[in-house]
Protein backbone atom coordinates (compact mmCIF):
# COMPACT_ATOMS: atom_id res chain seq x y z
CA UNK A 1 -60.29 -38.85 -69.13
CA UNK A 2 -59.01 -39.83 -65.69
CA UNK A 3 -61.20 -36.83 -64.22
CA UNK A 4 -64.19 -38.12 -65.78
CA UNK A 5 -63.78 -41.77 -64.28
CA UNK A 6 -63.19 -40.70 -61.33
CA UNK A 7 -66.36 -38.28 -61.43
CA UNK A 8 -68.49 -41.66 -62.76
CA UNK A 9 -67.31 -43.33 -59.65
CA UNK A 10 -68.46 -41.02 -57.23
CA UNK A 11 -71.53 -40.98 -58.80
CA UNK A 12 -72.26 -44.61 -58.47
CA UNK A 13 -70.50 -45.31 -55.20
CA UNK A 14 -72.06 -43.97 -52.21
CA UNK A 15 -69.87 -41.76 -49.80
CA UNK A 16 -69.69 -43.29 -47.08
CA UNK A 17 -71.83 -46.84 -46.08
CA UNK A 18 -73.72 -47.74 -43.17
CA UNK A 19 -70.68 -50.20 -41.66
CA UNK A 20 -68.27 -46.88 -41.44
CA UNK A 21 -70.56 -44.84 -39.27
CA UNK A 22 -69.66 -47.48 -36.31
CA UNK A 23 -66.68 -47.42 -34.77
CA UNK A 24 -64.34 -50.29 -32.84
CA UNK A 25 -64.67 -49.89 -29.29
CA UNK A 26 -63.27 -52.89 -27.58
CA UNK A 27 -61.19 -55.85 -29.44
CA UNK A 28 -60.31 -59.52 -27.48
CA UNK A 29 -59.08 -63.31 -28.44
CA UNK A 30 -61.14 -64.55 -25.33
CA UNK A 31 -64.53 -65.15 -26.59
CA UNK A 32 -66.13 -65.09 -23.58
CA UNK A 33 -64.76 -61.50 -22.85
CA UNK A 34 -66.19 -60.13 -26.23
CA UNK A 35 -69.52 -61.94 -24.79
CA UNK A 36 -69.58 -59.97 -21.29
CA UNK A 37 -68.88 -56.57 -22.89
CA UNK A 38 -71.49 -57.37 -25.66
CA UNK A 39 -73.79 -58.00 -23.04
CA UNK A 40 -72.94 -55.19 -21.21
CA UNK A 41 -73.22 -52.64 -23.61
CA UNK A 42 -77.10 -54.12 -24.75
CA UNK A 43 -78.16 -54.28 -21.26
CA UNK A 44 -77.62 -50.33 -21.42
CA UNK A 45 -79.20 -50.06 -24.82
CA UNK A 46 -76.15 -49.44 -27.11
CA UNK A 47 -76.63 -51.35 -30.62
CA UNK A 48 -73.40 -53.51 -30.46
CA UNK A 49 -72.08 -55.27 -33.77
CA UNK A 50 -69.73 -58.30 -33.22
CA UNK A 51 -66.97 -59.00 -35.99
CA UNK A 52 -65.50 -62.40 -35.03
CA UNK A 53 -62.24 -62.50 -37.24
CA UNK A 54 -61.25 -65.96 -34.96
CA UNK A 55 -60.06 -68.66 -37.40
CA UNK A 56 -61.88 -71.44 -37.45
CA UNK A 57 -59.20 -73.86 -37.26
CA UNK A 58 -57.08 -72.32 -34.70
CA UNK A 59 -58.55 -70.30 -31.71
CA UNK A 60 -55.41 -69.07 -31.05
CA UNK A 61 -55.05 -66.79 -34.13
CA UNK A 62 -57.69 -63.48 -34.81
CA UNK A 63 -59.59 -61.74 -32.83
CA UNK A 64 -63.28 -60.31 -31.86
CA UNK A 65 -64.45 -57.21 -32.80
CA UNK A 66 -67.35 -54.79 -31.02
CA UNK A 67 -68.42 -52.04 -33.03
CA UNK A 68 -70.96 -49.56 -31.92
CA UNK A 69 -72.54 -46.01 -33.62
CA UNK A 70 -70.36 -43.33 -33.48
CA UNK A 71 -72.96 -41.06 -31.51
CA UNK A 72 -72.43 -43.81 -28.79
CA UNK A 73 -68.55 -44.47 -28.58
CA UNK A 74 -68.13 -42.59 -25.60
CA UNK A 75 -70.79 -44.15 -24.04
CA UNK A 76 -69.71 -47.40 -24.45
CA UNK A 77 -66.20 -47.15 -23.47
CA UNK A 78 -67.76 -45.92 -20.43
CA UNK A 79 -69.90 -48.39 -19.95
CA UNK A 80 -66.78 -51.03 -20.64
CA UNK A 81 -64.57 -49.70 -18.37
CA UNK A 82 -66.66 -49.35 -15.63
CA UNK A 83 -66.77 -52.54 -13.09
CA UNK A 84 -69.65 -54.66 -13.61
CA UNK A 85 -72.14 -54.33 -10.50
């Protein structure tokens, strides 16, 4: 029985969704930091995705998030490392 559930969920459940083909590339508190590399990283045509996990309440607590495609990771930790000119 168990196999069969678990072969029904496959089924209906796709393998993998379009959020898990991006990967985290840079993580900050500062929000103003997760603004410059965002920036950064458009302005050299990488599709950035910003996760701001900040609470609401409290700045102090959570951070931001920038995900890009995983065809571009390397590219973008390039591009975040490097000084801005």
């Amino acid at each position: 029985m168990w196999k069969r559930i678990k072969k029904w969920i496959r089924k209906i459940l796709p393998e993998e969704t379009e959020f898990e083909k991006n990967k985290l590339v840079y993580r900050t508190s500062q929000v103003h930091m997760a603004n410059i590399m965002k920036l950064k990283l458009e302005e050299e045509g990488v599709h950035v995705i910003v996760i701001n996990k900040m609470d609401t309440s409290y700045n102090n607590f959570g951070q931001i998030e920038i995900y890009v495609n995983q065809n571009d990771v390397i590219r973008a930790k390039y591009i975040i490392e490097k000084p801005y000119e």
